[in-house]
C-alpha atoms as a PDB file:
ATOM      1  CA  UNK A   1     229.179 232.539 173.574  1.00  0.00           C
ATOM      2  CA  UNK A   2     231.628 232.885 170.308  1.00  0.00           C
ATOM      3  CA  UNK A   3     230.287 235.142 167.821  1.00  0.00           C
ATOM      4  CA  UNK A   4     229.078 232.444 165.069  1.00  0.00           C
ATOM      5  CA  UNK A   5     226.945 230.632 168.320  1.00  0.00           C
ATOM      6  CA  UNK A   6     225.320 234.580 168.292  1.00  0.00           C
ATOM      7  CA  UNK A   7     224.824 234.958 164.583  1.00  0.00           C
ATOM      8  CA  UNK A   8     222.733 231.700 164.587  1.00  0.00           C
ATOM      9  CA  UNK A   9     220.591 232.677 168.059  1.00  0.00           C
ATOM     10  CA  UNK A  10     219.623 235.811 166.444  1.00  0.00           C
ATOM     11  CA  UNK A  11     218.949 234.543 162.861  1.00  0.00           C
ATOM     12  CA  UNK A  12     216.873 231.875 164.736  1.00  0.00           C
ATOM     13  CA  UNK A  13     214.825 234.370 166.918  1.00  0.00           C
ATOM     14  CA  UNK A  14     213.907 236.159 163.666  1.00  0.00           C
ATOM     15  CA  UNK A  15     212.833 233.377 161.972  1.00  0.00           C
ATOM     16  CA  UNK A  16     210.580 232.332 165.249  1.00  0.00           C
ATOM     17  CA  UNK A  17     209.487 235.784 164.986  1.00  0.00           C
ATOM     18  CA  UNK A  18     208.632 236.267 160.820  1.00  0.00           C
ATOM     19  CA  UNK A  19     207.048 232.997 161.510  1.00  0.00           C
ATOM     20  CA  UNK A  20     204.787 234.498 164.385  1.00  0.00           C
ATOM     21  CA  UNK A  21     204.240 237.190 161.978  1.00  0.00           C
ATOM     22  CA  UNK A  22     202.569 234.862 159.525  1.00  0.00           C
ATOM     23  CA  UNK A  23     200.567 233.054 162.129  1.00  0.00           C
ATOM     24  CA  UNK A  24     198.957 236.659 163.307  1.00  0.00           C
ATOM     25  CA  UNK A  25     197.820 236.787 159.206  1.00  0.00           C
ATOM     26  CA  UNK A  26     195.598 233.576 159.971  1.00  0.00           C
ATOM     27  CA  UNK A  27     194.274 234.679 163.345  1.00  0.00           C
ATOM     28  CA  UNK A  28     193.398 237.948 161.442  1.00  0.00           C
ATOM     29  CA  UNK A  29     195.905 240.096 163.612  1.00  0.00           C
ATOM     30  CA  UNK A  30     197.078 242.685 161.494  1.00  0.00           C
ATOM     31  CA  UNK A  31     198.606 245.110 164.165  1.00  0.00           C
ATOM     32  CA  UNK A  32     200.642 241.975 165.764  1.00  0.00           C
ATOM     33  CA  UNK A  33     201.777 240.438 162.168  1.00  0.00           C
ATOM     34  CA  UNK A  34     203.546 244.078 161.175  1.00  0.00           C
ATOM     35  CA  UNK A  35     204.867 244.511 164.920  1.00  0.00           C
ATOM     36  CA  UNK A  36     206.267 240.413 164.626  1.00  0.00           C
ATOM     37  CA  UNK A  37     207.450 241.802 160.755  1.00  0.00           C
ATOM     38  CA  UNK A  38     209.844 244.615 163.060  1.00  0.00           C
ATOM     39  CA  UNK A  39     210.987 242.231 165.343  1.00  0.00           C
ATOM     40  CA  UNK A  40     211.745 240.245 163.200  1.00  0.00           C
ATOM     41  CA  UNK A  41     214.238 242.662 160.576  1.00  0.00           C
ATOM     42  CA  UNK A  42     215.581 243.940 163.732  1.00  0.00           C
ATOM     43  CA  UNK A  43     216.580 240.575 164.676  1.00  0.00           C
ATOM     44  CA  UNK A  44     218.117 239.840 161.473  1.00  0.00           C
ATOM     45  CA  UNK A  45     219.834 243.233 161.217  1.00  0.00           C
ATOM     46  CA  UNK A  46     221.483 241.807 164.533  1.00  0.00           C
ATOM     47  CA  UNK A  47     222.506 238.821 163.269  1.00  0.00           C
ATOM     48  CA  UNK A  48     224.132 240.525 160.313  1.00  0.00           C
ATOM     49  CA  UNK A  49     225.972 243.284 162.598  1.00  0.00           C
ATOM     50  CA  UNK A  50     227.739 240.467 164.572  1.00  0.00           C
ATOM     51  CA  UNK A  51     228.270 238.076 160.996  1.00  0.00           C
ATOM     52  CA  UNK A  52     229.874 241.090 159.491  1.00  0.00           C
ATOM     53  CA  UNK A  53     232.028 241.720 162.843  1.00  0.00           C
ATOM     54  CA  UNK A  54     230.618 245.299 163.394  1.00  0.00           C
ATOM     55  CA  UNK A  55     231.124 244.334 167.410  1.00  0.00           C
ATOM     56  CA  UNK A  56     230.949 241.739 170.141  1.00  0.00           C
ATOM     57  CA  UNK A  57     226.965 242.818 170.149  1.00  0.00           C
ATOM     58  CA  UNK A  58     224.550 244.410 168.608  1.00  0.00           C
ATOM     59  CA  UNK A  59     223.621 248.089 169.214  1.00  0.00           C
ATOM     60  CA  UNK A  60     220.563 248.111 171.746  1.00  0.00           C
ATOM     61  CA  UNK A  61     218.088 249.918 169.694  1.00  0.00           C
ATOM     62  CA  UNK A  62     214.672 249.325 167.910  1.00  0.00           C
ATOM     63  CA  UNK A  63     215.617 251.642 165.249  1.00  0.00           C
ATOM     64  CA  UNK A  64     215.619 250.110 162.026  1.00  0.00           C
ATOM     65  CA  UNK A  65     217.359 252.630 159.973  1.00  0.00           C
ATOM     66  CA  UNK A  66     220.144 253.057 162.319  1.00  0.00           C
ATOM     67  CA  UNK A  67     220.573 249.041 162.328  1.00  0.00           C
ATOM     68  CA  UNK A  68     220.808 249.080 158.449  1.00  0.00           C
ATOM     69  CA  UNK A  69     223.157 251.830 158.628  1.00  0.00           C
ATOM     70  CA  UNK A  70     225.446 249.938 161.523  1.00  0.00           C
ATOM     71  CA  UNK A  71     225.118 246.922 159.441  1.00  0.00           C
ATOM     72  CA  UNK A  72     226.765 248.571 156.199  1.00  0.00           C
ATOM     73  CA  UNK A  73     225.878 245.926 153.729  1.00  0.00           C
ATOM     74  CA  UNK A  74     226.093 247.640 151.081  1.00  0.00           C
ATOM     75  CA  UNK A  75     223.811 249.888 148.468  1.00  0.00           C
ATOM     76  CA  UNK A  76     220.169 249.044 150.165  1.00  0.00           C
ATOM     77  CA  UNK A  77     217.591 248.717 147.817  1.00  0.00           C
ATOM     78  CA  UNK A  78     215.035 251.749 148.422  1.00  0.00           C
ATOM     79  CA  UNK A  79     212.223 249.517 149.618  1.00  0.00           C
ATOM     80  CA  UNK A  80     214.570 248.129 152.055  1.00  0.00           C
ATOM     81  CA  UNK A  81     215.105 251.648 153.633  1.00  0.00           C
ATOM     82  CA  UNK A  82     211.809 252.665 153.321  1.00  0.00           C
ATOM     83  CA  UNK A  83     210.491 248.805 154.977  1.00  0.00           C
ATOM     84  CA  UNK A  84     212.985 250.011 157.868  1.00  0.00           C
ATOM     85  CA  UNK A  85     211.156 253.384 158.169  1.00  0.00           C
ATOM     86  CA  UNK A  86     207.727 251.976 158.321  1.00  0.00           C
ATOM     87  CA  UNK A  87     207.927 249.275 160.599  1.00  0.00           C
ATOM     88  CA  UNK A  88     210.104 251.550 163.229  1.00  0.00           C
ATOM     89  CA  UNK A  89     206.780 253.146 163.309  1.00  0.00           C
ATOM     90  CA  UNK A  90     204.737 250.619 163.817  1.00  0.00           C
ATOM     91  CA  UNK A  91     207.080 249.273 166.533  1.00  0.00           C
ATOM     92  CA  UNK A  92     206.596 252.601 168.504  1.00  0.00           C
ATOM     93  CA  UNK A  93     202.920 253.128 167.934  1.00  0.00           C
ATOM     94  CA  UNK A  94     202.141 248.967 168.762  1.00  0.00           C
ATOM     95  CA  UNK A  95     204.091 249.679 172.441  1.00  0.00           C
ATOM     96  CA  UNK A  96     201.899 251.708 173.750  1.00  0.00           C
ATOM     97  CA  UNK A  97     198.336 251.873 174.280  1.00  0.00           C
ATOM     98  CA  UNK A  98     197.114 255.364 173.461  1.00  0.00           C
ATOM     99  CA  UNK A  99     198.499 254.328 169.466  1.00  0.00           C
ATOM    100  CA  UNK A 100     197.221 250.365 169.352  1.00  0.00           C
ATOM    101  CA  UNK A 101     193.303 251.547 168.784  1.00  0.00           C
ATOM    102  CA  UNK A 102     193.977 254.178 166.417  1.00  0.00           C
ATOM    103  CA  UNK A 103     197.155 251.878 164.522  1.00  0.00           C
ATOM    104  CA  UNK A 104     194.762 248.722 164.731  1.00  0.00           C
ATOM    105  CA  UNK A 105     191.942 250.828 162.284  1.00  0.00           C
ATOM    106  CA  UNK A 106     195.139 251.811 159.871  1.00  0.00           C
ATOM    107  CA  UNK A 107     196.369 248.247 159.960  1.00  0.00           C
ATOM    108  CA  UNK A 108     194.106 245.893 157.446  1.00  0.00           C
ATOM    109  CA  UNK A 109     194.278 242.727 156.132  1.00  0.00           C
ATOM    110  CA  UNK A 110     196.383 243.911 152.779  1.00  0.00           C
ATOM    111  CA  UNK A 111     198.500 246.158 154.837  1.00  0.00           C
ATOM    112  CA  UNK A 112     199.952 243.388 156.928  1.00  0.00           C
ATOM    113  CA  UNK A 113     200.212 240.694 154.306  1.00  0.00           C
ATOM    114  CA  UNK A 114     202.502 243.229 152.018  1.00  0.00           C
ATOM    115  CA  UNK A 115     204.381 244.254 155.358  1.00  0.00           C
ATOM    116  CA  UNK A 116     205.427 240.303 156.381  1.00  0.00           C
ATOM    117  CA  UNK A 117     205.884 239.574 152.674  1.00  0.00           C
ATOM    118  CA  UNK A 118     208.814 242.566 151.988  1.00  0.00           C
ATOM    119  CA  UNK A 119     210.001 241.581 155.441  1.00  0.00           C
ATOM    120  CA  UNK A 120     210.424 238.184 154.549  1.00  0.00           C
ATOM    121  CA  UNK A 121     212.167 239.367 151.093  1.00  0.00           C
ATOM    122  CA  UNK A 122     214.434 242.210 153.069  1.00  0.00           C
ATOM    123  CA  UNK A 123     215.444 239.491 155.277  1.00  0.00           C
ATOM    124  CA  UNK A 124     216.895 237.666 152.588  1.00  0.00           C
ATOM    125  CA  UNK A 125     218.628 240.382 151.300  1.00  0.00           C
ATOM    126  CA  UNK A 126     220.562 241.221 154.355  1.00  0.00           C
ATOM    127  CA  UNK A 127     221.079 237.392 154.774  1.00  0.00           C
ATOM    128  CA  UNK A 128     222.438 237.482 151.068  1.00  0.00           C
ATOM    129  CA  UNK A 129     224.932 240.062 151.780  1.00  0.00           C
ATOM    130  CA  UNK A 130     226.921 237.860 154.630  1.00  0.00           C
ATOM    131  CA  UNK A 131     229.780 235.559 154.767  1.00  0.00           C
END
């Protein structure tokens, strides 16, 4: 698969996945919209790595801030960084199921809704900053 075929299969998954996020809002999943919100940036920050010809793929990580630091785009806005901090962590508590009771009573209504909304606005930032 040529690198531009890549760019668009992981730029699609993370819009399939930011869209998921926003259908867990309506079904009143908070824990499963901010875990969709992480999949989804990490998706995009794989998109971007290949678009900006960091490699023939993507690193295999989760790690948000290491992904926005491969990636290289550029000055990151501070709620971009911090975005990338906080939904790393919500990506490691959701997998496992000691953290989901005790992350689903942290995880409200407002909480989510703000996550998938700067997700959705860090996404097009990164997406701003390609060819």
């Amino acid at each position: 698969m040529d690198i531009a075929r890549k760019v668009a299969y992981w730029n699609d998954i993370a819009d399939y996945d930011l869209e998921t996020a926003r259908a867990m809002l309506v079904t009143s999943r908070w824990l499963y919209a901010v875990f969709m919100s992480q999949q989804a940036m990490e998706k995009a920050l794989k998109a971007a790595f290949l678009a900006l010809e960091r490699g023939d793929e993507p690193p295999r990580t989760h790690n948000l801030s290491f992904l926005l630091d491969q990636v290289d785009i550029g000055e990151d806005p501070n709620e971009v960084r911090d975005l990338a901090v906080r939904l790393s962590a919500y990506y490691i508590e959701a997998r496992y199921p000691s953290y989901k009771e005790k992350l689903s009573t942290l995880v409200g209504r407002d909480e989510a809704v703000v996550v998938v909304d700067r997700t959705q606005e860090a996404i097009s930032w990164i997406r701003s900053h390609l060819k």
